[in-house]
C-alpha atoms as a PDB file:
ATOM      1  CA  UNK A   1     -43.825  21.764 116.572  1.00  0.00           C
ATOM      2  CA  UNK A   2     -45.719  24.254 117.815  1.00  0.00           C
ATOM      3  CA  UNK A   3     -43.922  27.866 117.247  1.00  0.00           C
ATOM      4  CA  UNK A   4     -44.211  29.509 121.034  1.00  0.00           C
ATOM      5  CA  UNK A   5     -42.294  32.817 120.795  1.00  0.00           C
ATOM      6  CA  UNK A   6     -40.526  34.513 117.621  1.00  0.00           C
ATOM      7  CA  UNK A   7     -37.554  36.768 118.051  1.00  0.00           C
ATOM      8  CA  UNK A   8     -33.443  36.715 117.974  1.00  0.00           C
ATOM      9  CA  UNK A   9     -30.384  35.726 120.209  1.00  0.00           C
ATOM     10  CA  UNK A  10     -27.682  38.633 120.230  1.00  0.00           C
ATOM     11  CA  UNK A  11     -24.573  38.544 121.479  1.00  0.00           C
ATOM     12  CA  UNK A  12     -21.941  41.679 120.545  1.00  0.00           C
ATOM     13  CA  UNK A  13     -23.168  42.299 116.775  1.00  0.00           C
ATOM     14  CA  UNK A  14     -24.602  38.961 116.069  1.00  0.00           C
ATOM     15  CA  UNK A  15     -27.875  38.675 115.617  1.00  0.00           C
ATOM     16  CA  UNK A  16     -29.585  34.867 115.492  1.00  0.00           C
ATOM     17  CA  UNK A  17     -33.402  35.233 114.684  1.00  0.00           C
ATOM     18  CA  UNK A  18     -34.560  32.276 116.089  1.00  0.00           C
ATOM     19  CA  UNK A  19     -38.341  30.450 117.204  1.00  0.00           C
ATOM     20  CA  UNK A  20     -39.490  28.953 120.385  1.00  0.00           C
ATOM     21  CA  UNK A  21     -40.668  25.858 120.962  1.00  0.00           C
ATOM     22  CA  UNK A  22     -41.907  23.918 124.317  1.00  0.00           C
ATOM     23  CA  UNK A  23     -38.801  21.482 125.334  1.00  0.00           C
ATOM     24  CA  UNK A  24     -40.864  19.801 127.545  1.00  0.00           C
ATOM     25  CA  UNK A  25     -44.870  18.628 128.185  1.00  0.00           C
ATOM     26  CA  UNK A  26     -46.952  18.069 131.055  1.00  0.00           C
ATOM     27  CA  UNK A  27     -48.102  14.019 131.441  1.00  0.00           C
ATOM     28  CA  UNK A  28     -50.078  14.863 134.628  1.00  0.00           C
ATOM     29  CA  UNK A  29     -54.205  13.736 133.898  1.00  0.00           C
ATOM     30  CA  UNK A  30     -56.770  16.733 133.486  1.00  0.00           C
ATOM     31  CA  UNK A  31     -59.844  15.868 135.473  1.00  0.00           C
ATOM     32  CA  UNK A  32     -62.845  17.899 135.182  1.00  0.00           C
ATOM     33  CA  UNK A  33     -65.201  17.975 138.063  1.00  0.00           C
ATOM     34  CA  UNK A  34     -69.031  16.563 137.085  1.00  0.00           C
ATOM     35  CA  UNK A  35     -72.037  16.781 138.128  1.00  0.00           C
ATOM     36  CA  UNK A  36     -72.677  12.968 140.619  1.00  0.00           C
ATOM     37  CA  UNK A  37     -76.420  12.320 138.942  1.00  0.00           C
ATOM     38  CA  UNK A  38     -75.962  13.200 135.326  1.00  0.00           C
ATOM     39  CA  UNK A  39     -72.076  13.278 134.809  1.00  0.00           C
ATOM     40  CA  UNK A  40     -72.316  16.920 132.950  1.00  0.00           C
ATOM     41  CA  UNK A  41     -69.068  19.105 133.548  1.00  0.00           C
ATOM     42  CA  UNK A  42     -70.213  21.497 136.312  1.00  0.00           C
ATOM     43  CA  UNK A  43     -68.262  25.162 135.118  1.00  0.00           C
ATOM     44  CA  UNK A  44     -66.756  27.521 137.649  1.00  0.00           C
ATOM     45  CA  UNK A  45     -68.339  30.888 138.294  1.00  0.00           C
ATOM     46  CA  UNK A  46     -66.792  33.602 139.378  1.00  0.00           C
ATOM     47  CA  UNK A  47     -69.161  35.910 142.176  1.00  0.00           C
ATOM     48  CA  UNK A  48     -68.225  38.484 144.266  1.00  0.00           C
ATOM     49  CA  UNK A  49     -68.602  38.327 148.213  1.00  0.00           C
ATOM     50  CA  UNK A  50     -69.418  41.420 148.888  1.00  0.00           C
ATOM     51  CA  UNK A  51     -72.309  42.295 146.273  1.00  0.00           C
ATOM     52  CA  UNK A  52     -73.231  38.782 145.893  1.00  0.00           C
ATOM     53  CA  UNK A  53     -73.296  38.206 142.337  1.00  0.00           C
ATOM     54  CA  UNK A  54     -71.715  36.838 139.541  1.00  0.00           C
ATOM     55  CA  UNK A  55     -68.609  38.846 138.142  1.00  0.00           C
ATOM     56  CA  UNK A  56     -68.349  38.536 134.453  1.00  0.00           C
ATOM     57  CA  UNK A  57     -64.596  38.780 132.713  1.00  0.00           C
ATOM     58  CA  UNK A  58     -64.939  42.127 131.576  1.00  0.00           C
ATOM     59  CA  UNK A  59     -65.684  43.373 135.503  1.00  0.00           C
ATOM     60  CA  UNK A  60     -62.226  41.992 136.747  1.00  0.00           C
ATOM     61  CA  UNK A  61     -58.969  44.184 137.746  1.00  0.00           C
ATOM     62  CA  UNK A  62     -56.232  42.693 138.912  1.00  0.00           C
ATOM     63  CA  UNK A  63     -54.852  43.628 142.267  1.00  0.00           C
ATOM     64  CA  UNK A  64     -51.938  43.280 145.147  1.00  0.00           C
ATOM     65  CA  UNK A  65     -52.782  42.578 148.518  1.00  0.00           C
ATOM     66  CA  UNK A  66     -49.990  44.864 150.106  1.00  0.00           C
ATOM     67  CA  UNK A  67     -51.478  43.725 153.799  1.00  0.00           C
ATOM     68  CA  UNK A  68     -54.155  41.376 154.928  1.00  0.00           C
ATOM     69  CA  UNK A  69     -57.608  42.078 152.750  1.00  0.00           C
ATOM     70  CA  UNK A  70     -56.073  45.900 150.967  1.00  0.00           C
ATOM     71  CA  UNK A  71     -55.107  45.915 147.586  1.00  0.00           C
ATOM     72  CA  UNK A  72     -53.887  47.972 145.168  1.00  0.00           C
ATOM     73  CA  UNK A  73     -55.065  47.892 141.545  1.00  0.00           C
ATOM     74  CA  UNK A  74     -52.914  47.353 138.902  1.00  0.00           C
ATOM     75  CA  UNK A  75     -54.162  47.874 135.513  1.00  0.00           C
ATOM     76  CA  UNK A  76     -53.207  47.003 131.912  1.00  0.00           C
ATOM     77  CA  UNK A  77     -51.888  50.289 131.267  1.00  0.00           C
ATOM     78  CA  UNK A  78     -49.475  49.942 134.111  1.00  0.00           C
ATOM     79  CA  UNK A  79     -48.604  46.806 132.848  1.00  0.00           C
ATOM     80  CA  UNK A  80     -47.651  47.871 129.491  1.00  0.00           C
ATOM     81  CA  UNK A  81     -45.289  50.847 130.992  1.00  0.00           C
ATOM     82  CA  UNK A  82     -43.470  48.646 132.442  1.00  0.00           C
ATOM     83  CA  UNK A  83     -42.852  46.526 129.501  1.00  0.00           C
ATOM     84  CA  UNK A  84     -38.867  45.770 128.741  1.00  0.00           C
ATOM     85  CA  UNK A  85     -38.256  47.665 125.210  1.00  0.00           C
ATOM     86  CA  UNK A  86     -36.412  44.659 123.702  1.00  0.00           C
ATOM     87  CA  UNK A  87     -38.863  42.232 123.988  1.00  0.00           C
ATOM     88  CA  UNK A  88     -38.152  40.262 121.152  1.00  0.00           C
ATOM     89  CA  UNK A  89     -34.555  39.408 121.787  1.00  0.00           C
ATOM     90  CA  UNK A  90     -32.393  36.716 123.761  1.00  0.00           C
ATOM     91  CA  UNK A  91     -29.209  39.276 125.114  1.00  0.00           C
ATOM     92  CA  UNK A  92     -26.238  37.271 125.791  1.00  0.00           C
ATOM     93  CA  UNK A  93     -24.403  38.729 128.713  1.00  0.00           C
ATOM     94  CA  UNK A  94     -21.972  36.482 129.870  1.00  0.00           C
ATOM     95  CA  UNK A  95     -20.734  33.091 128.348  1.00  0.00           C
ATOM     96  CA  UNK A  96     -20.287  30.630 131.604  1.00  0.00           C
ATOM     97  CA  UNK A  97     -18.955  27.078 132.641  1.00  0.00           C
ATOM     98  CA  UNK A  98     -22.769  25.418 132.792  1.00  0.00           C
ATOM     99  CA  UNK A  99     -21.506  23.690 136.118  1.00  0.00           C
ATOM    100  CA  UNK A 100     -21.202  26.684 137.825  1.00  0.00           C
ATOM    101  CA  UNK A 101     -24.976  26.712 137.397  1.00  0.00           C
ATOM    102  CA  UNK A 102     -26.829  24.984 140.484  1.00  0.00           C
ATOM    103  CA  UNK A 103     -29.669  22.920 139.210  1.00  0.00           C
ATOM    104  CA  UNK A 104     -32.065  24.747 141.700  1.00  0.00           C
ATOM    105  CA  UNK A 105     -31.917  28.407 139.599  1.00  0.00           C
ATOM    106  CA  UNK A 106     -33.786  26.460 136.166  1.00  0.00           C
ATOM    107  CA  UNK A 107     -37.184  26.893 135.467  1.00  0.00           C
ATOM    108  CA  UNK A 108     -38.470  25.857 132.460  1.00  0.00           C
ATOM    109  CA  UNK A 109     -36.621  23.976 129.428  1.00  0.00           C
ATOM    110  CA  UNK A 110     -37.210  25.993 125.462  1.00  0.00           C
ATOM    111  CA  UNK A 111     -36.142  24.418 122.212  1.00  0.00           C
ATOM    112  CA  UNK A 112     -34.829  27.386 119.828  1.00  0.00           C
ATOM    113  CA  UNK A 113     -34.513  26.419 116.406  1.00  0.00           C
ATOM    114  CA  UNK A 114     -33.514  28.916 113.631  1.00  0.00           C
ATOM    115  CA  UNK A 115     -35.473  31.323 110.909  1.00  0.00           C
ATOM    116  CA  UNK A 116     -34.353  29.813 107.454  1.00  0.00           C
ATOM    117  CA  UNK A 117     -31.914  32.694 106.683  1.00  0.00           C
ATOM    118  CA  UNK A 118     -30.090  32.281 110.061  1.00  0.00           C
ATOM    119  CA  UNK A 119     -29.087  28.713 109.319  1.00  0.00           C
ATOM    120  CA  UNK A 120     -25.386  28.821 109.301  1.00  0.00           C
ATOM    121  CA  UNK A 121     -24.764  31.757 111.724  1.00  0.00           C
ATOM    122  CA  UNK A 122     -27.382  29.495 114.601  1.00  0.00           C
ATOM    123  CA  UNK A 123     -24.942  26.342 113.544  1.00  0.00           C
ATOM    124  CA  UNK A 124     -21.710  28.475 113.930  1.00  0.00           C
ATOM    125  CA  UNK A 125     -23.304  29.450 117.661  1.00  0.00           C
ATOM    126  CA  UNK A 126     -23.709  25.942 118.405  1.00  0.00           C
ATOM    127  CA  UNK A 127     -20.486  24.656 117.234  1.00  0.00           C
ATOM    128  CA  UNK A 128     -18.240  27.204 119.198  1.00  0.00           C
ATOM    129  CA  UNK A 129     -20.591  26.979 122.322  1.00  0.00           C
ATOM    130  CA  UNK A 130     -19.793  23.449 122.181  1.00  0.00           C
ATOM    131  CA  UNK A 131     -16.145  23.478 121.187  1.00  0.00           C
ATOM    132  CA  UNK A 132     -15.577  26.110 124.462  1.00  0.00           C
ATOM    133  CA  UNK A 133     -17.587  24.286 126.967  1.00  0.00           C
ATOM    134  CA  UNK A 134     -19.279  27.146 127.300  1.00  0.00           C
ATOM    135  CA  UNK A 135     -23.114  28.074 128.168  1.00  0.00           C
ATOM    136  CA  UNK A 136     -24.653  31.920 127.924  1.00  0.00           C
ATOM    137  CA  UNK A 137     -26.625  33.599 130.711  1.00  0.00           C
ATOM    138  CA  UNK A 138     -28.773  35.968 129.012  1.00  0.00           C
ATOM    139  CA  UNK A 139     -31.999  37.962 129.511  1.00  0.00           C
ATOM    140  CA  UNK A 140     -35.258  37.398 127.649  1.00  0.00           C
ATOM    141  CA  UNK A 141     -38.937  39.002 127.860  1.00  0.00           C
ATOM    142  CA  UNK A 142     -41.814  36.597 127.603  1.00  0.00           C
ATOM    143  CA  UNK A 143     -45.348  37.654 128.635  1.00  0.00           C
ATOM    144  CA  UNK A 144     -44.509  40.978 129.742  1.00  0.00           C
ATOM    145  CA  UNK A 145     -41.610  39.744 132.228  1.00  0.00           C
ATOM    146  CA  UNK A 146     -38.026  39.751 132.061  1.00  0.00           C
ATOM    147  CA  UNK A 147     -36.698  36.283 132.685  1.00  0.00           C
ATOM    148  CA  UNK A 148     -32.657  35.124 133.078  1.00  0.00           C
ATOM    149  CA  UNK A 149     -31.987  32.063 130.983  1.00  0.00           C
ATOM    150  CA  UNK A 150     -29.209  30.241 129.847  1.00  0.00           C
ATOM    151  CA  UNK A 151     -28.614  28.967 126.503  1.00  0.00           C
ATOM    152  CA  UNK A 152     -26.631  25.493 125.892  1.00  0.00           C
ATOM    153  CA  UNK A 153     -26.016  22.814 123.127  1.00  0.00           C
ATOM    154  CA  UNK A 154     -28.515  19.902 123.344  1.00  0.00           C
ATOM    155  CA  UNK A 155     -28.514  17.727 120.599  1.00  0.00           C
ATOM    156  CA  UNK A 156     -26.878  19.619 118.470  1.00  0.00           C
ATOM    157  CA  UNK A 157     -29.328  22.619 118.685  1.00  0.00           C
ATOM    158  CA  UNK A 158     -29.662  25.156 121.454  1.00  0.00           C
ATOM    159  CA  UNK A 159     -32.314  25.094 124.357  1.00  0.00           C
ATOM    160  CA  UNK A 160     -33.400  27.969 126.813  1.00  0.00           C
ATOM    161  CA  UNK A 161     -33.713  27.484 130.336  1.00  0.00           C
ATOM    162  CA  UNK A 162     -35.781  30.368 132.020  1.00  0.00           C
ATOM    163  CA  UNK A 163     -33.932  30.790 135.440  1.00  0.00           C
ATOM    164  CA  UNK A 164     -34.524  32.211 138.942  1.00  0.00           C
ATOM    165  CA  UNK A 165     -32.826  35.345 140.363  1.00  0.00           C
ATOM    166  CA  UNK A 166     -31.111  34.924 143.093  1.00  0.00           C
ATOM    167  CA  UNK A 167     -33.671  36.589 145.137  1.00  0.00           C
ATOM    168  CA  UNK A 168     -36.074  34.175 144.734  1.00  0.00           C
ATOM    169  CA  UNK A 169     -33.881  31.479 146.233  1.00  0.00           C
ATOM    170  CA  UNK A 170     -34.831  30.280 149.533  1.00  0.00           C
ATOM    171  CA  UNK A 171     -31.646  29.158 151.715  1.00  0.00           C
ATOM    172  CA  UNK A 172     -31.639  25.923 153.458  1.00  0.00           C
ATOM    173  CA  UNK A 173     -30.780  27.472 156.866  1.00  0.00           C
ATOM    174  CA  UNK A 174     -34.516  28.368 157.257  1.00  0.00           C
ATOM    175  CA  UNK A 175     -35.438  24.527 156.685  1.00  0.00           C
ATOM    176  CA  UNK A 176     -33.064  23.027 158.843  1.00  0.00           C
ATOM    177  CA  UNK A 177     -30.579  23.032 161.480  1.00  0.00           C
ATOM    178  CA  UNK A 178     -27.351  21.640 160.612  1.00  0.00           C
ATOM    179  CA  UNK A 179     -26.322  18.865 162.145  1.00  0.00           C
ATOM    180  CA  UNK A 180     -22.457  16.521 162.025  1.00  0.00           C
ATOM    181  CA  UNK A 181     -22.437  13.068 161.132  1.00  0.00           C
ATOM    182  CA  UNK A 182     -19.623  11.113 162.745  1.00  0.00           C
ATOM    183  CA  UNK A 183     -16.594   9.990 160.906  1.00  0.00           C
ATOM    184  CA  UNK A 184     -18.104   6.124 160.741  1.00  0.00           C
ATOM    185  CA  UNK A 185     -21.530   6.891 159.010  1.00  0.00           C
ATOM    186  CA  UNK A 186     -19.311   8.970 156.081  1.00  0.00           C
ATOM    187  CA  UNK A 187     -17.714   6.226 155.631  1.00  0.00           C
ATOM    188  CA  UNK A 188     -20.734   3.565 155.326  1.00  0.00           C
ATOM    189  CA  UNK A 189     -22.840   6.109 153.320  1.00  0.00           C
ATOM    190  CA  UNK A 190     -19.671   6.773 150.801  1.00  0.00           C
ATOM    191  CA  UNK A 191     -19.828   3.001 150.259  1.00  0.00           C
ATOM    192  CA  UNK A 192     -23.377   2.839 149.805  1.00  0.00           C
ATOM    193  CA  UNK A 193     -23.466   5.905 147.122  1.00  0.00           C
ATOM    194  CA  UNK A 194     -20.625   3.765 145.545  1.00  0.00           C
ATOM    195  CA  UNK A 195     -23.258   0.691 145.210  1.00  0.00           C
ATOM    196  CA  UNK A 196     -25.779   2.622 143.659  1.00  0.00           C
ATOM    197  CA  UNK A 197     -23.873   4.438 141.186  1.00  0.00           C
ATOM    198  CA  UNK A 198     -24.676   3.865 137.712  1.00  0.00           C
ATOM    199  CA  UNK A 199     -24.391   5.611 134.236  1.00  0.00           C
ATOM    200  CA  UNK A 200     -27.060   8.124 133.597  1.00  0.00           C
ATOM    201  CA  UNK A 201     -29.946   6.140 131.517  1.00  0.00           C
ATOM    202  CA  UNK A 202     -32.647   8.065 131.590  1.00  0.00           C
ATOM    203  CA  UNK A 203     -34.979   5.302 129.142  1.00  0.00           C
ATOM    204  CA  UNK A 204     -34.982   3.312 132.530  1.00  0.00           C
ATOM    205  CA  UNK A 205     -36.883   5.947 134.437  1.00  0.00           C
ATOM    206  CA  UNK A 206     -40.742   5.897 135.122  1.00  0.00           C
ATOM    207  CA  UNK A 207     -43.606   7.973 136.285  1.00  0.00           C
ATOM    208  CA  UNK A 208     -45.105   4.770 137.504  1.00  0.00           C
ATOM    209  CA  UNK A 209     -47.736   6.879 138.859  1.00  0.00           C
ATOM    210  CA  UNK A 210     -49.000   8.224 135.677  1.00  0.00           C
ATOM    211  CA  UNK A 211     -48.804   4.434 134.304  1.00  0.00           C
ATOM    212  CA  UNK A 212     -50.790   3.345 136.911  1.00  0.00           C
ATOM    213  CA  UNK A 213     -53.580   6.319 136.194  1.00  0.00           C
ATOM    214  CA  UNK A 214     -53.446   5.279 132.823  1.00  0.00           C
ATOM    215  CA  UNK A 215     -54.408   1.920 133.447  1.00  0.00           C
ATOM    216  CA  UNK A 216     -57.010   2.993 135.885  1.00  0.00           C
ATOM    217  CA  UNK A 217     -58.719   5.380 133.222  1.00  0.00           C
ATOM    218  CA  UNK A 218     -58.529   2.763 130.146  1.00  0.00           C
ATOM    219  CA  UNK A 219     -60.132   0.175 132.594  1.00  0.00           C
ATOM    220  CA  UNK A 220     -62.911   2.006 133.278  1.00  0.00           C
ATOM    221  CA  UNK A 221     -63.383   2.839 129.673  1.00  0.00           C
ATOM    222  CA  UNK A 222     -63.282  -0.882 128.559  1.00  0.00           C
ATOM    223  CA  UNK A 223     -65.038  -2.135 132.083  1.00  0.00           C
ATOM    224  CA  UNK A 224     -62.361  -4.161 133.118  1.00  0.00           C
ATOM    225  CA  UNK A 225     -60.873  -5.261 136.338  1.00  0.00           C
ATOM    226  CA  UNK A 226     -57.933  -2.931 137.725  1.00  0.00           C
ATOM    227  CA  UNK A 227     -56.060  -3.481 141.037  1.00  0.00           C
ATOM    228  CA  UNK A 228     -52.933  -2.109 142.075  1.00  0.00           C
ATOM    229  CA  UNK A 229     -50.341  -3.940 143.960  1.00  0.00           C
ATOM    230  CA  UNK A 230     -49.220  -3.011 147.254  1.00  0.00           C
ATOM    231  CA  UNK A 231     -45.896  -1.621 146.975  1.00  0.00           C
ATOM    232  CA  UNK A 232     -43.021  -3.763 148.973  1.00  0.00           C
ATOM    233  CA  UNK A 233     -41.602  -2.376 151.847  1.00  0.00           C
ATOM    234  CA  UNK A 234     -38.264  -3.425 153.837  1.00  0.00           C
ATOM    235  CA  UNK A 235     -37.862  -3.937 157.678  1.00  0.00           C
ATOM    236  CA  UNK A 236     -38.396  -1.016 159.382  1.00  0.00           C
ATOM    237  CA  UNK A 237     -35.257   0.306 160.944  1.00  0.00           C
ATOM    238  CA  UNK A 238     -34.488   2.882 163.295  1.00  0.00           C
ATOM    239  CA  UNK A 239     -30.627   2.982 164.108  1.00  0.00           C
ATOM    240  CA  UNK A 240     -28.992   5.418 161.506  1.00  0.00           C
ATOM    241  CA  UNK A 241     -25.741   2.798 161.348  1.00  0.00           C
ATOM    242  CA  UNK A 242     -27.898  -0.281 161.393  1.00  0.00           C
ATOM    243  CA  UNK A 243     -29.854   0.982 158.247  1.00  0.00           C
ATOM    244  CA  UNK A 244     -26.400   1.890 156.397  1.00  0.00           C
ATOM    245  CA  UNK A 245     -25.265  -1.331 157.207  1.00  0.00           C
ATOM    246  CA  UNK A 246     -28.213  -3.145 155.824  1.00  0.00           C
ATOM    247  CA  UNK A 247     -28.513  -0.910 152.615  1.00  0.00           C
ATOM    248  CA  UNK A 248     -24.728  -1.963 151.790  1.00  0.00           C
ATOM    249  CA  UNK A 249     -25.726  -5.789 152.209  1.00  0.00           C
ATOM    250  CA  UNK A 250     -28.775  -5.472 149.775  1.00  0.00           C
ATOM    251  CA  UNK A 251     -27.118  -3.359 147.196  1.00  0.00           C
ATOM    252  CA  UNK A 252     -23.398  -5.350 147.669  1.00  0.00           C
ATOM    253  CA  UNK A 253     -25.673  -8.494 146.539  1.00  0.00           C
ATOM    254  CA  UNK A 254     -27.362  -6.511 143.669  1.00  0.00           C
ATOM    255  CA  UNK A 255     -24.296  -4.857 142.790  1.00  0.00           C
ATOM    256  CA  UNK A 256     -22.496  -8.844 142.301  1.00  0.00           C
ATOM    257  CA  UNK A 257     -25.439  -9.660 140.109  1.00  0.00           C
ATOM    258  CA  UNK A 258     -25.069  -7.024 137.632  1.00  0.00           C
ATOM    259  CA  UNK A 259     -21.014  -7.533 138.218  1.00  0.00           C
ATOM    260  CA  UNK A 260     -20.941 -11.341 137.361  1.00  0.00           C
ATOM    261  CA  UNK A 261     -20.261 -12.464 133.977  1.00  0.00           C
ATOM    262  CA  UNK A 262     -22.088 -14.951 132.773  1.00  0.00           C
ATOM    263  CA  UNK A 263     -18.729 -17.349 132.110  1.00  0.00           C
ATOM    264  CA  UNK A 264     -15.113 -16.026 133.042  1.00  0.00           C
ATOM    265  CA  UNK A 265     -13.595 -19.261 131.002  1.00  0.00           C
ATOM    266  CA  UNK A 266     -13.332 -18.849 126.796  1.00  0.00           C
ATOM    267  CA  UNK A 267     -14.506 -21.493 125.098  1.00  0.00           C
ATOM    268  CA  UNK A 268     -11.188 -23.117 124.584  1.00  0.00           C
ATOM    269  CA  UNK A 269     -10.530 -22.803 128.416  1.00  0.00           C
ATOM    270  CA  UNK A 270     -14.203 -24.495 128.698  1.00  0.00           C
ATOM    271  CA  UNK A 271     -12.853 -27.288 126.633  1.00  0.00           C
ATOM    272  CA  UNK A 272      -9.829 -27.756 128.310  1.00  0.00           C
ATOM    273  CA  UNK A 273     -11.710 -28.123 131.794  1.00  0.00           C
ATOM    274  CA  UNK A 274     -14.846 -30.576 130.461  1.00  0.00           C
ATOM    275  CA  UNK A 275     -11.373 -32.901 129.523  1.00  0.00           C
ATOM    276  CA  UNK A 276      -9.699 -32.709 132.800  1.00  0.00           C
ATOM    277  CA  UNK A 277     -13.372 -33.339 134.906  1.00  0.00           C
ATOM    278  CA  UNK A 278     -13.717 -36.231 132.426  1.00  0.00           C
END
């Protein structure tokens, strides 16, 4: 796998040299745009407004727009000031209980695996993270910016999630007004989250989506005929109550399905009733 990042996890004197590696990968279809007549890839180029021309790589700064159309230049220099001086290290700074951690702080996931010499002591981290039910929160500098992560067991190894700061979380109360549901609709809705619940399975999941693009792109490559099926949609219903109430009849039938055994009788209780009905 692809090495992504070199450096070392530290936590009081320990030091874990350890690689990076991309936990996840994108499954979303690159399209290029072409040119309609000839199908050639048509390239973007960059040209400036103002002296109407094209800009080539080596003319480009980048810049902040502090207030509508001013900017300030930042330049590579300034960049590299401001650089964190361990940039090659994972600092631990706090070991945590990982569901203390809401979902909406994680970024992106990281697999770290270990340099050959730091074997046992990346096994040793593992094992007592896992006995303690612990996670870490530490910091980490990739690309010139400091990032909070947390490190946790996953399959027996460790992976890095790159976090938020609390600063960049939005809070609800600027999406929504709160509103009270009444005692009755708690109730129904309880019972319906109770009919849907199911172990976690995640095999069962799919981007149906990205199946359906796929079968889109490999018909046109083989000329064969593609359709996609409507999707099926339920009654429409507006009443909050009368939806609950017809959710918990659809998923009170599903939920018997997957309930009911195939037989409740053994095979000697089988017997036994064949006899008597004879």
């Amino acid at each position: 796998m692809h090495t992504l990042w070199k450096g070392s996890i530290s936590f009081g004197l320990v030091n874990v040299p350890v690689k990076m590696h991309a936990a996840t990968e994108s499954q979303d279809f690159q399209f290029n745009f072409l040119h309609k007549e000839c199908h050639h890839r048509i390239r973007s180029i960059k040209k400036c407004p103002s002296c109407d021309r094209e800009v080539e790589p080596a003319d480009l700064v980048k810049g902040y727009e502090y207030e509508k159309d001013r900017y300030v230049v930042i330049n590579d220099a300034d960049l590299a000031s401001l650089e964190q001086p361990m940039s090659r290290s994972i600092d631990i700074l706090d070991f945590i209980d990982l569901k203390e951690i809401d979902p909406i702080y994680y970024q992106k996931s990281y697999y770290l695996s270990p340099e050959e010499p730091a074997q046992k002591a990346y096994r040793l981290l593992c094992q007592a993270m896992e006995e303690s039910g612990k996670v870490a929160l530490a910091h980490v500098t990739m690309r010139s910016k400091q990032h909070l992560a947390c490190l946790r067991v996953f399959e027996q190894g460790l992976v890095m999630e790159t976090m938020h700061y609390p600063k960049e979380i939005r809070h609800m109360d600027a999406v929504w007004e709160r509103v009270v549901p009444t005692e009755a609709e708690l109730t129904m809705a309880r019972q319906l989250i109770d009919n849907l619940a199911r172990p976690f399975e995640p095999e069962k999941y799919h981007d149906q989506l990205h199946e359906q693009m796929a079968q889109l792109i490999e018909s046109r490559v083989t000329g064969a005929n593609f359709k996609v099926e409507a999707p099926t949609k339920g009654p429409k219903v507006v009443d909050l109550m009368e939806a609950l109430r017809a959710s918990i009849e659809l998923t009170e039938k599903e939920k018997g399905k997957l309930e009911k055994p195939e037989s409740t009788l053994t095979p000697r209780k089988r017997t036994s009733q064949r006899a008597k009905e004879a």
